[in-house]
C-alpha atoms as a PDB file:
ATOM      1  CA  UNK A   1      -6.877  13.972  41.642  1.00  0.00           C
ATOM      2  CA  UNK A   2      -7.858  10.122  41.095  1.00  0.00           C
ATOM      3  CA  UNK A   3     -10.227  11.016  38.736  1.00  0.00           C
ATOM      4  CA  UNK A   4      -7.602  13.794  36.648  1.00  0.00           C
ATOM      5  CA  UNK A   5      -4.888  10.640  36.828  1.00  0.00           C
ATOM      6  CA  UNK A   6      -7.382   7.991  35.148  1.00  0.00           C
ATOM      7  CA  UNK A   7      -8.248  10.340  32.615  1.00  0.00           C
ATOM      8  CA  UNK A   8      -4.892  11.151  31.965  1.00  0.00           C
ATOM      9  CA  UNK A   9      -3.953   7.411  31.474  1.00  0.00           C
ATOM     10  CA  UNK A  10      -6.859   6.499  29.172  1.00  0.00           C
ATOM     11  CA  UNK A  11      -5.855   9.422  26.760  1.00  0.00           C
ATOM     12  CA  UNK A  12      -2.349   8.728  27.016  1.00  0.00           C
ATOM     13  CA  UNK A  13      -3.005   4.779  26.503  1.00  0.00           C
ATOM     14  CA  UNK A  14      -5.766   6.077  23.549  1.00  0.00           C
ATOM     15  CA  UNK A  15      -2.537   8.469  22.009  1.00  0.00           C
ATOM     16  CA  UNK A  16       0.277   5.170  22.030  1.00  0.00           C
ATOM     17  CA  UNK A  17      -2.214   3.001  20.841  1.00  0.00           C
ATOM     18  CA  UNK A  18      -3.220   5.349  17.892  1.00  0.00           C
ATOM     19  CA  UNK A  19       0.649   5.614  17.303  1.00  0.00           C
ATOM     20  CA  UNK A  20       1.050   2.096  16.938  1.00  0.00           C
ATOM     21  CA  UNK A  21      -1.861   1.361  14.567  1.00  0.00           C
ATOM     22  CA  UNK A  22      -0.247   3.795  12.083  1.00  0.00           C
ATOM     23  CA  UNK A  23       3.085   3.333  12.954  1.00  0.00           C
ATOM     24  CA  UNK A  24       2.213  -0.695  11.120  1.00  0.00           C
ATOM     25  CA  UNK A  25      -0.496   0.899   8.731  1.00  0.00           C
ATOM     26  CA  UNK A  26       2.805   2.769   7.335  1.00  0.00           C
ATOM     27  CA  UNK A  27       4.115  -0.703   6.139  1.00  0.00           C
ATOM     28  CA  UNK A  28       1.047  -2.512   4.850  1.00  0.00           C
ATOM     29  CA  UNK A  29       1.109  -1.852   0.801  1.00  0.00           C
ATOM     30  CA  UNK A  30      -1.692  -1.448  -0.830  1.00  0.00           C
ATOM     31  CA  UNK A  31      -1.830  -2.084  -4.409  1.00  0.00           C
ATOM     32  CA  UNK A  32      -5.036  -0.256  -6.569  1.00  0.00           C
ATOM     33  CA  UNK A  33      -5.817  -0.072  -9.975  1.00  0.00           C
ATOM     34  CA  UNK A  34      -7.270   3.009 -11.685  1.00  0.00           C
ATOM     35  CA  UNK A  35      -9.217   3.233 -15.526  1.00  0.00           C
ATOM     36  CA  UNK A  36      -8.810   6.335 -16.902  1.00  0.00           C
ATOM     37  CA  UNK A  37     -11.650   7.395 -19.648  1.00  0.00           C
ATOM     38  CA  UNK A  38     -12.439  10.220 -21.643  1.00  0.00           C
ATOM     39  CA  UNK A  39     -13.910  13.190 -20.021  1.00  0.00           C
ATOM     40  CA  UNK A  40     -17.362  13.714 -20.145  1.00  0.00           C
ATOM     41  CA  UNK A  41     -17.133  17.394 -18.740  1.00  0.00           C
ATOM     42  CA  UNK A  42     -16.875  20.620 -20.003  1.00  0.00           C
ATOM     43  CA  UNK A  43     -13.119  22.001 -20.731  1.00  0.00           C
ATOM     44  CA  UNK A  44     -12.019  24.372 -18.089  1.00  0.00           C
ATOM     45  CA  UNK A  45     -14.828  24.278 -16.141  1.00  0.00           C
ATOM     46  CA  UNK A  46     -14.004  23.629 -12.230  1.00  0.00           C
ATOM     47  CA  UNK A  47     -17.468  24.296 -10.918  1.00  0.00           C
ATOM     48  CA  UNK A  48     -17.706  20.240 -10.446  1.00  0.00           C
ATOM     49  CA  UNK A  49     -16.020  17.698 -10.025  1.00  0.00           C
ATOM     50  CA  UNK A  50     -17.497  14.095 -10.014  1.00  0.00           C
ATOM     51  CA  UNK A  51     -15.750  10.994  -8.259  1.00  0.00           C
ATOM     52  CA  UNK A  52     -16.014   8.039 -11.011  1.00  0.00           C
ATOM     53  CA  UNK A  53     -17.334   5.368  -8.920  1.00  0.00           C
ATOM     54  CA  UNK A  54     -15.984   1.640 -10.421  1.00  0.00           C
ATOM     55  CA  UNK A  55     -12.994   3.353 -11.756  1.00  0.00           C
ATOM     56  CA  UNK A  56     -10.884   2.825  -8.957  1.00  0.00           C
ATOM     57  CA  UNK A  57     -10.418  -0.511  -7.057  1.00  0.00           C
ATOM     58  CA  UNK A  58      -8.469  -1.110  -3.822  1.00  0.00           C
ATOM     59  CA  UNK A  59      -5.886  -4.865  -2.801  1.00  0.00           C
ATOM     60  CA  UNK A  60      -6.191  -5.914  -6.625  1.00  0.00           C
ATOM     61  CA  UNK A  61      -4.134  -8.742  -7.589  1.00  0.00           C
ATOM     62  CA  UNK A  62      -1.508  -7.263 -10.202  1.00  0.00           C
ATOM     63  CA  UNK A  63      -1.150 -11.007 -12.172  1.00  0.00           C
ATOM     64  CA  UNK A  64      -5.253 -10.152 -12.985  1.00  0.00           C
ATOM     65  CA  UNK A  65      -4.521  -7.414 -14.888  1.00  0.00           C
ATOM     66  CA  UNK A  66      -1.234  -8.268 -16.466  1.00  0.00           C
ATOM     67  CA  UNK A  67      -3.115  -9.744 -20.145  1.00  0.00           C
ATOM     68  CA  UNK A  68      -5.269  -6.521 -20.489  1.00  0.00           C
ATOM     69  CA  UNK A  69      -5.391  -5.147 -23.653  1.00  0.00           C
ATOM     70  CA  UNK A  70      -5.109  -1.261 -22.916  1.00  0.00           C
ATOM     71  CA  UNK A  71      -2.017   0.625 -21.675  1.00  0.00           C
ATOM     72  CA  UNK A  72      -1.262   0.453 -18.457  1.00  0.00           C
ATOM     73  CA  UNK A  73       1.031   2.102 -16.096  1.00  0.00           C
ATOM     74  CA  UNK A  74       2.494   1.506 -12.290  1.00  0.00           C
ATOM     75  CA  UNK A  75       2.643   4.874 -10.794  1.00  0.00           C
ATOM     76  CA  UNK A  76       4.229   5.152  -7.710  1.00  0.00           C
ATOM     77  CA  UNK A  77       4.519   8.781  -6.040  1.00  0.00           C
ATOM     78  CA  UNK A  78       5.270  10.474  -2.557  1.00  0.00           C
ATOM     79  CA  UNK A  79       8.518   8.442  -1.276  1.00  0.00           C
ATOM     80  CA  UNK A  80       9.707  10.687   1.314  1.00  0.00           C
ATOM     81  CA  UNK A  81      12.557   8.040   1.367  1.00  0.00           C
ATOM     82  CA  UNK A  82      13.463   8.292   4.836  1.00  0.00           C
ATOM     83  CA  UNK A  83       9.833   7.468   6.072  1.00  0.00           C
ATOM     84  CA  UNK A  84       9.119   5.230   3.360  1.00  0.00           C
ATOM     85  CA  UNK A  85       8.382   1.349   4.885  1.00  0.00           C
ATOM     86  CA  UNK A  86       7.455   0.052   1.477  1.00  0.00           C
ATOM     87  CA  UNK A  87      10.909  -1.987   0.245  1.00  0.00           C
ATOM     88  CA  UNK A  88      11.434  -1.433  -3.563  1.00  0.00           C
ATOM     89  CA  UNK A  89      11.235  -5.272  -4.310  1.00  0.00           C
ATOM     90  CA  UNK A  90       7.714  -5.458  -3.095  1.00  0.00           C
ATOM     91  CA  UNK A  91       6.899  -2.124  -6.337  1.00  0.00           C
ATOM     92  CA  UNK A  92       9.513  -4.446  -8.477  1.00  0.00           C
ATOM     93  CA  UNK A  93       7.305  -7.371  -7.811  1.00  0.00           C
ATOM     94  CA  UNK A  94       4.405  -5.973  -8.745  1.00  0.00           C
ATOM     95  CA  UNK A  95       5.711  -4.187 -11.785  1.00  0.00           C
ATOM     96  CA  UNK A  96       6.912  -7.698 -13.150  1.00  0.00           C
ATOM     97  CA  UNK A  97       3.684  -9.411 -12.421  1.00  0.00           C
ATOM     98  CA  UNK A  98       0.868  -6.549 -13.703  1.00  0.00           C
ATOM     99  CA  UNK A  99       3.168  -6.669 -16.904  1.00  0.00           C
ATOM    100  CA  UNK A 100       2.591  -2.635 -16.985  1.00  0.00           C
ATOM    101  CA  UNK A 101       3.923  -0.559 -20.410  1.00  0.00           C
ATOM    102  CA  UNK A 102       5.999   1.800 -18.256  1.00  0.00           C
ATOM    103  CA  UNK A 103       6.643   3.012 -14.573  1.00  0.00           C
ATOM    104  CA  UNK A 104       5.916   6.748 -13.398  1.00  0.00           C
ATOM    105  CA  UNK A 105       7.229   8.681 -10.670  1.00  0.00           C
ATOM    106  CA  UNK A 106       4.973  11.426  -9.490  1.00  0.00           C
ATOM    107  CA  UNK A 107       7.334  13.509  -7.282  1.00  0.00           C
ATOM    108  CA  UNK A 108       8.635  13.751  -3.466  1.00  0.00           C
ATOM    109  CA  UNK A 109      12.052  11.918  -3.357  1.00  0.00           C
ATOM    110  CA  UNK A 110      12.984  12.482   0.139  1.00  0.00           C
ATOM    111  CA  UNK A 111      12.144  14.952   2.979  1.00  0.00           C
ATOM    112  CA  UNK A 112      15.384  16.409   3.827  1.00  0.00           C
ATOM    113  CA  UNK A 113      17.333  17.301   0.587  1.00  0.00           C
ATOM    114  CA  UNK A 114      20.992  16.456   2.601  1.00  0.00           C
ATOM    115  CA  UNK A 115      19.743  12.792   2.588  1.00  0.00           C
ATOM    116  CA  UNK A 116      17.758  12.605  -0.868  1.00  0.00           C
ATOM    117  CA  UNK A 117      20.308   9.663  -1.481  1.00  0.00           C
ATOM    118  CA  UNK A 118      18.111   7.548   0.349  1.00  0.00           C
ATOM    119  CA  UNK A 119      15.473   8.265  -2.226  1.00  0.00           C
ATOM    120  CA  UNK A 120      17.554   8.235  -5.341  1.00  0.00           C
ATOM    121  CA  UNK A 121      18.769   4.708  -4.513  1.00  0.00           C
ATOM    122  CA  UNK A 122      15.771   3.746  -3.965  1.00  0.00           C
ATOM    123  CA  UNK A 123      14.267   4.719  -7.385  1.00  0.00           C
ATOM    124  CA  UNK A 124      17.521   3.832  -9.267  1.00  0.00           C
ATOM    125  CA  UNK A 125      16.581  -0.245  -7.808  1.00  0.00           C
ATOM    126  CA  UNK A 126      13.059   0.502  -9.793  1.00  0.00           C
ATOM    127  CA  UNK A 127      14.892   2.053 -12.997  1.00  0.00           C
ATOM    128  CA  UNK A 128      17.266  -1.369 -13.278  1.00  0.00           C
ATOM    129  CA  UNK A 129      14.324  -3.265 -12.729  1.00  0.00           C
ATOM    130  CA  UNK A 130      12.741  -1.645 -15.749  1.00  0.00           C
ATOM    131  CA  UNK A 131      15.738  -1.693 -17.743  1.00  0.00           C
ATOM    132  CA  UNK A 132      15.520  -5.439 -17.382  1.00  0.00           C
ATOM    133  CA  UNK A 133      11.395  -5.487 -18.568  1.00  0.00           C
ATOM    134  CA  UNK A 134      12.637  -3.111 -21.314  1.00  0.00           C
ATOM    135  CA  UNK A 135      10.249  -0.392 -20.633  1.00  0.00           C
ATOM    136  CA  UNK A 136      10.960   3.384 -19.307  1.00  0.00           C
ATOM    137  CA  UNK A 137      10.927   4.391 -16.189  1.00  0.00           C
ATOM    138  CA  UNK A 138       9.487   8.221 -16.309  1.00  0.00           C
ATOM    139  CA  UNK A 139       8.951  10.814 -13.908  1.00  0.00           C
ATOM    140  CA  UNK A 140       9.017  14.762 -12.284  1.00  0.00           C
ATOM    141  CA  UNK A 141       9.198  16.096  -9.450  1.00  0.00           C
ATOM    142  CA  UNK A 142       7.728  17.549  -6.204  1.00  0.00           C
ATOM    143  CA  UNK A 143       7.578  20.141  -3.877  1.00  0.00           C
ATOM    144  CA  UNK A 144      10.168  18.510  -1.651  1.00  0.00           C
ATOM    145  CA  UNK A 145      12.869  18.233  -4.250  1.00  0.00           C
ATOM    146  CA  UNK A 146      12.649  22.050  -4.648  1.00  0.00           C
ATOM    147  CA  UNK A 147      16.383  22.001  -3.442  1.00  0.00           C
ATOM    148  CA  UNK A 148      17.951  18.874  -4.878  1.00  0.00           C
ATOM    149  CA  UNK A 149      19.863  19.999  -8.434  1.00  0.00           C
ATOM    150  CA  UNK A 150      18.981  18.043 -12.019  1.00  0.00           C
ATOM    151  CA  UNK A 151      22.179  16.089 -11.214  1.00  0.00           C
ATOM    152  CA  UNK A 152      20.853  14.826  -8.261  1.00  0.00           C
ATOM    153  CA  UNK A 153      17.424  13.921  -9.746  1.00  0.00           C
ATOM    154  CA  UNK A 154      19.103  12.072 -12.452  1.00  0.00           C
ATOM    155  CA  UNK A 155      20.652   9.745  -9.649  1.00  0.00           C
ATOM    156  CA  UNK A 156      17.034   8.363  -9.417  1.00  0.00           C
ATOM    157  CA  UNK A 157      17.271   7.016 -13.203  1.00  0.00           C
ATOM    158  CA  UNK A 158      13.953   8.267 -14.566  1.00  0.00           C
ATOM    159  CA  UNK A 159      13.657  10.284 -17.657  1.00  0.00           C
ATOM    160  CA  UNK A 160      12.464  13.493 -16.358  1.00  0.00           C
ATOM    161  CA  UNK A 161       9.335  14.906 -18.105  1.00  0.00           C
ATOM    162  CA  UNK A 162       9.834  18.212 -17.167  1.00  0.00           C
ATOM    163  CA  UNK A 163      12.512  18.060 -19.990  1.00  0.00           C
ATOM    164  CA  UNK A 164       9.700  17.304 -22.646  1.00  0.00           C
ATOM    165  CA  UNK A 165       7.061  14.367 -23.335  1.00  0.00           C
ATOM    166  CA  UNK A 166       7.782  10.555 -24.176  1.00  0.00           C
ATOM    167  CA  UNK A 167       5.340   8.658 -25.622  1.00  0.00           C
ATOM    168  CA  UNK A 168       4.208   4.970 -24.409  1.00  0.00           C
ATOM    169  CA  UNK A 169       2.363   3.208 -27.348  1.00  0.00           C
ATOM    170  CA  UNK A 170      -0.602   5.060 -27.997  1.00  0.00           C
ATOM    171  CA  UNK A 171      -0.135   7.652 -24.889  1.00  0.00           C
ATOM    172  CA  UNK A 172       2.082  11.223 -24.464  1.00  0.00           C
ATOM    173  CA  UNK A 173       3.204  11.359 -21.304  1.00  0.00           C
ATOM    174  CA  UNK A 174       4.583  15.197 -20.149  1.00  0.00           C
ATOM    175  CA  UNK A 175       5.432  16.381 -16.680  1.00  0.00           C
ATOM    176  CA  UNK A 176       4.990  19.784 -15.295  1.00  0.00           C
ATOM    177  CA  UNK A 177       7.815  21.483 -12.380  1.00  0.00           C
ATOM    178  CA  UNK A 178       6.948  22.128  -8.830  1.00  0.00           C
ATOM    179  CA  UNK A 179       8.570  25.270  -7.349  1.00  0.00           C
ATOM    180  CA  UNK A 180       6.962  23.889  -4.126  1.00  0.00           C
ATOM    181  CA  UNK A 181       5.218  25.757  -1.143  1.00  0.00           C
ATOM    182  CA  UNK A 182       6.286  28.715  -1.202  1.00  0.00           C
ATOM    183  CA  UNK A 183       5.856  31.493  -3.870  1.00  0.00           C
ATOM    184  CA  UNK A 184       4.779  28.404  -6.061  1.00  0.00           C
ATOM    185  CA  UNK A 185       4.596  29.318  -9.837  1.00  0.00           C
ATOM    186  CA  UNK A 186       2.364  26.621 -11.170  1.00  0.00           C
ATOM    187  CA  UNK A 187       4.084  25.381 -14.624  1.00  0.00           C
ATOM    188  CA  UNK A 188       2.705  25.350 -18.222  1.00  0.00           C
ATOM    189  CA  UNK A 189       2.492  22.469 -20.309  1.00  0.00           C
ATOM    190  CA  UNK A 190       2.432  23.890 -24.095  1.00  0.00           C
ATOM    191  CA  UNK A 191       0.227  22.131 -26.600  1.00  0.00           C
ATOM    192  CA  UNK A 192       1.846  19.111 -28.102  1.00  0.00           C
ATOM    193  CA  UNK A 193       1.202  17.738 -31.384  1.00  0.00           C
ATOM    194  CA  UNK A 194       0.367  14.204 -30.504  1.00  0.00           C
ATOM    195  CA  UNK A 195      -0.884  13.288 -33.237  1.00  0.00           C
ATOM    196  CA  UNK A 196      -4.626  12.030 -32.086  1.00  0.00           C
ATOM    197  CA  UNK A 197      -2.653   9.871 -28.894  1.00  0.00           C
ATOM    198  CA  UNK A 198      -3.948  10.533 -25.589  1.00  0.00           C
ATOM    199  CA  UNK A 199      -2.050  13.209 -23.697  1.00  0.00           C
ATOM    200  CA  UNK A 200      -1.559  12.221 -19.730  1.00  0.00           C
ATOM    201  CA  UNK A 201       0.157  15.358 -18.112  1.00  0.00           C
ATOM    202  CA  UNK A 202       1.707  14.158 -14.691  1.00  0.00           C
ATOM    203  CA  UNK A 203       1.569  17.290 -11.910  1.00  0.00           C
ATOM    204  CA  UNK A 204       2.878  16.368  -8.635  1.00  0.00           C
ATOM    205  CA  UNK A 205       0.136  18.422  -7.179  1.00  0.00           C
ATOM    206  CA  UNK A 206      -3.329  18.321  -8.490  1.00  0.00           C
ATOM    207  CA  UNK A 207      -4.071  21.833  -7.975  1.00  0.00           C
ATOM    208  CA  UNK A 208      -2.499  22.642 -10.826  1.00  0.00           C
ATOM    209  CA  UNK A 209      -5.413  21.866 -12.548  1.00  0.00           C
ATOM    210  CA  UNK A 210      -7.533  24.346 -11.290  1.00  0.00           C
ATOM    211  CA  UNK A 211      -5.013  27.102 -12.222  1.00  0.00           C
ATOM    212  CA  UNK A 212      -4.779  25.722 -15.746  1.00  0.00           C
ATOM    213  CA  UNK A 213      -7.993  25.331 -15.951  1.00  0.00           C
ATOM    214  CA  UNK A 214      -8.979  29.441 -14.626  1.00  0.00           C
ATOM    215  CA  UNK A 215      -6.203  30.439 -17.615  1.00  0.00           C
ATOM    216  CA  UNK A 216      -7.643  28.285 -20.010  1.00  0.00           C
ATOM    217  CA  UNK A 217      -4.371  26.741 -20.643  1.00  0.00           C
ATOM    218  CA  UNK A 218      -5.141  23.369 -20.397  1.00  0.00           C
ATOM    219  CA  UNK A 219      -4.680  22.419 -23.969  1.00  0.00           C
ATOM    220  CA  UNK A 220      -4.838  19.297 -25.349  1.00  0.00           C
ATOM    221  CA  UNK A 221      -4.344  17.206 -22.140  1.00  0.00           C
ATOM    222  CA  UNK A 222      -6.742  14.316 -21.493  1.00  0.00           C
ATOM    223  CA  UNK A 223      -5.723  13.374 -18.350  1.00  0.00           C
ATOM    224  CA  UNK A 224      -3.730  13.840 -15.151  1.00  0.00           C
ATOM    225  CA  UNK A 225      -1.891  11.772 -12.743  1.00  0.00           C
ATOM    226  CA  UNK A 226      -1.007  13.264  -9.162  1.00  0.00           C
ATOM    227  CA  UNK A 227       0.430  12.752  -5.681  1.00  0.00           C
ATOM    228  CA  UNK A 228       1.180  14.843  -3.135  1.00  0.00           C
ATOM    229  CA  UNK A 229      -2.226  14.639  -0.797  1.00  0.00           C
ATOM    230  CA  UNK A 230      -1.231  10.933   0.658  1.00  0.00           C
ATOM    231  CA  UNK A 231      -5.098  10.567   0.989  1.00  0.00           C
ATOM    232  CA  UNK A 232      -4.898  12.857   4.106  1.00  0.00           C
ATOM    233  CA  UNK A 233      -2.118  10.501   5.478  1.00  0.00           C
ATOM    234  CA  UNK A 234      -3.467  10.442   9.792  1.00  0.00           C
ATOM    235  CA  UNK A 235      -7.477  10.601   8.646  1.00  0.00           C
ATOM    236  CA  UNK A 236      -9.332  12.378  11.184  1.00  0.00           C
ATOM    237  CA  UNK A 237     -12.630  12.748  12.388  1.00  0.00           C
ATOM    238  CA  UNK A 238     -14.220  15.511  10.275  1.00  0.00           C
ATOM    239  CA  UNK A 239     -11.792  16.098   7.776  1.00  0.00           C
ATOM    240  CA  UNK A 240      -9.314  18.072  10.242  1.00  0.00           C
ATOM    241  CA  UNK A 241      -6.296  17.075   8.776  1.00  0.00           C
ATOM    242  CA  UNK A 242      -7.362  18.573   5.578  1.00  0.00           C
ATOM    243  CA  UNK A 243      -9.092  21.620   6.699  1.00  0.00           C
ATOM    244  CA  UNK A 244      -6.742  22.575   9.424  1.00  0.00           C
ATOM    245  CA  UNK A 245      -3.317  21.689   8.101  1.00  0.00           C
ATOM    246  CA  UNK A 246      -3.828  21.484   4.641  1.00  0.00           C
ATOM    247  CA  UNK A 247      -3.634  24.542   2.318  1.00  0.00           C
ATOM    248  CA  UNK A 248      -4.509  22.912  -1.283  1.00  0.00           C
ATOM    249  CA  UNK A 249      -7.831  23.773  -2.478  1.00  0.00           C
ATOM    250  CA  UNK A 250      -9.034  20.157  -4.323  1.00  0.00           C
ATOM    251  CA  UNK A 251      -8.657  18.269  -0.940  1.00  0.00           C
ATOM    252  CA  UNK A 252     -11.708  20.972   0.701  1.00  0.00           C
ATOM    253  CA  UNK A 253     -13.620  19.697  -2.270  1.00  0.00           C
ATOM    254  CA  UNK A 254     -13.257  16.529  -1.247  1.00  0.00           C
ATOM    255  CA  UNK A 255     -10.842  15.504  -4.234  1.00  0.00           C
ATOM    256  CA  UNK A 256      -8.274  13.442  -2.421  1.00  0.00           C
ATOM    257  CA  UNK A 257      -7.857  10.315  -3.415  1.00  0.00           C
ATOM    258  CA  UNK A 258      -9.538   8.169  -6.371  1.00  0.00           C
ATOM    259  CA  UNK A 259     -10.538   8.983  -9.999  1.00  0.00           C
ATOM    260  CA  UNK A 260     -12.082  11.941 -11.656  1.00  0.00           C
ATOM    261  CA  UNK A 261     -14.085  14.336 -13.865  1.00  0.00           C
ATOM    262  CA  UNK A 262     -13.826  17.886 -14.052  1.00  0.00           C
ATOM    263  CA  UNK A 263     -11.929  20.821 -16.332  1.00  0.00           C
ATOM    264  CA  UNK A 264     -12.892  17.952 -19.052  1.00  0.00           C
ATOM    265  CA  UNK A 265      -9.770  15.983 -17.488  1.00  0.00           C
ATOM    266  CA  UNK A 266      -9.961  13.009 -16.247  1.00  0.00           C
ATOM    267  CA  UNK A 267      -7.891  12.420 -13.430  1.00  0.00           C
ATOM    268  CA  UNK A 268      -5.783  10.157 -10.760  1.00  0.00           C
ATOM    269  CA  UNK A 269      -4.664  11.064  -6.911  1.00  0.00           C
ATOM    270  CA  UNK A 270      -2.732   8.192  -5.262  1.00  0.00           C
ATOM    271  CA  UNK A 271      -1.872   8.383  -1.845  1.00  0.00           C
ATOM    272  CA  UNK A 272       1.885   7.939  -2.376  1.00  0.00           C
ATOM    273  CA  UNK A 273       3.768   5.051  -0.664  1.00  0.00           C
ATOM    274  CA  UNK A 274       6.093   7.190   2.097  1.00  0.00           C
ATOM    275  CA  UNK A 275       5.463   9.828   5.249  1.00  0.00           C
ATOM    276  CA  UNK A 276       5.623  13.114   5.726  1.00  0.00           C
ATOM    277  CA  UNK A 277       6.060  14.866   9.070  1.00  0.00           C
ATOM    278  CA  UNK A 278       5.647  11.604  10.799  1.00  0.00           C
ATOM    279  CA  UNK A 279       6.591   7.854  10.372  1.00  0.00           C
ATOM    280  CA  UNK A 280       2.942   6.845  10.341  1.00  0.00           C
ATOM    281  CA  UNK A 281      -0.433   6.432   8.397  1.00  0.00           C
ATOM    282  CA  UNK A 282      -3.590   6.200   9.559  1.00  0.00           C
ATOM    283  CA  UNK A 283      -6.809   4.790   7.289  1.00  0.00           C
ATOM    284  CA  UNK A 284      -4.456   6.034   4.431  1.00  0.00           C
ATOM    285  CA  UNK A 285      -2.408   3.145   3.622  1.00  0.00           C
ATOM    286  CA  UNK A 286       0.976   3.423   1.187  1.00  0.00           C
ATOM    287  CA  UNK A 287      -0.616   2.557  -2.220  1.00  0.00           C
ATOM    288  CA  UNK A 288       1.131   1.838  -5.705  1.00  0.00           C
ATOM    289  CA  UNK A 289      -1.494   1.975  -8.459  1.00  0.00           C
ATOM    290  CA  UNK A 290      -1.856   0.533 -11.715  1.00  0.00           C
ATOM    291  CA  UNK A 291      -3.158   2.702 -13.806  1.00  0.00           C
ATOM    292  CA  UNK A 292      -5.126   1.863 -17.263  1.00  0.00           C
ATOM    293  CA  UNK A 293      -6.153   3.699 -19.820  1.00  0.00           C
ATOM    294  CA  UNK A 294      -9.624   3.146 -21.842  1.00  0.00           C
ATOM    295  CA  UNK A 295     -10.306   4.681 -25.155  1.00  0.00           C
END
């Protein structure tokens, strides 16, 4: 009995400790920056996809990159408002000092769809902030806002890409709908004359690539900006949390969070700033990213 009580003390000391650690991961921002290029794979092809090692860098500082040259973007995705510990000053902060071309939302305003004001009051703080810098504030949605109505996604303030593309300098941005979960009917983006600009398609979920890619419908789009995986969120040993309770297909390639290659898109999966489930991260820390793209 001795022995069954110490062993029941250690794991339940080991289980409150683990708690703890990503109860305060879940409020320690990170803040990345991504480089998109041009794809040097084959169009539709999903056989392979290749992380782009020096493309993606963790804990920049945003002032660094606020007198490059390129277009450059804060995306910000994944709020789940009501488990988000990430205060919107801390994104308006860093939106005023990487001096970014526009902010994009990639989907997931709140958890439960009765309190999605949380979320859209949130965002709205974000759209006056860019409303101040003079520069859009774009976005779509996710499989969690499945239930909220277009009058309640407007609340957030972003100019929803689902309703057709915008373009940022030299870059089309277009956004594709998430019928979430269930019976999910993966959207089309049609080709868009943009007129030799690069085309960035945002897709809350990054498996839409691989079902544009197997209809051969990804048209002209050069590159794609996602959410939704939270870069596994509580990272377990062995990949568990992805290969037990995860049902997407690029996270079992290990595609989860980073840049890269394949379907001759280049592409970006942040890990999203809120929680899901749970109020707590573990080795997957809220990130904002800003994102740059190279010619």
């Amino acid at each position: 009995m001795r022995y069954f009580l110490t062993a029941f003390f250690i794991l339940l000391g080991c289980y409150l400790i683990v708690n703890l650690v990503g109860f305060l991961e879940a409020h320690k921002l990170c803040i990345s920056h991504a480089v998109l290029r041009p794809s040097k794979t084959s169009k539709n092809d999903v056989s392979r996809f290749v992380k782009q090692k020096g493309s993606y860098a963790k804990n920049v500082d945003p002032s660094s990159l606020s007198n490059t040259k390129n277009t450059k973007i804060l995306f910000i995705s994944d709020l789940h408002a009501e488990f988000c510990f990430i205060p919107a000053a801390k994104v308006i902060d860093t939106i005023r000092k990487a001096n970014v071309d526009a902010v994009v939302f990639g989907g997931d305003i709140c958890n439960d769809p009765l309190k999605h004001e949380v979320g859209t009051s949130y965002l709205f703080e974000i759209k006056k902030a860019c409303d101040e810098l003079h520069i859009p504030f774009l976005g779509t949605t996710g499989n969690h806002d499945v239930h909220l109505t277009k009058e309640e996604v407007l609340k957030s303030g972003f100019t929803d890409l689902r309703d057709g593309p915008v373009k940022v300098r030299d870059i089309i941005f277009s956004g594709v709908n998430d019928t979430g979960k269930k019976d999910r009917v993966w959207g089309d983006v049609s080709d868009i004359d943009n007129e030799g600009l690069t085309h960035v398609l945002i897709s809350h979920n990054p498996d839409w690539l691989l079902d544009a890619a197997s209809k051969s419908r990804l048209g002209n789009v050069d590159h794609m900006i996602s959410g939704h995986i939270h870069g596994g969120q509580i990272c377990l040993p062995f990949r568990l949390e992805i290969m037990v309770i995860r049902k997407d297909v690029l996270p079992r390639k290990r595609v989860i969070n980073g840049v890269f290659d394949g379907a001759g898109v280049t592409f970006f999966i942040g890990r999203g700033i809120g929680c899901v489930l749970v109020p707590f991260r573990l080795f997957a820390r809220p990130e904002i990213t800003i994102v740059e793209f190279e010619k």
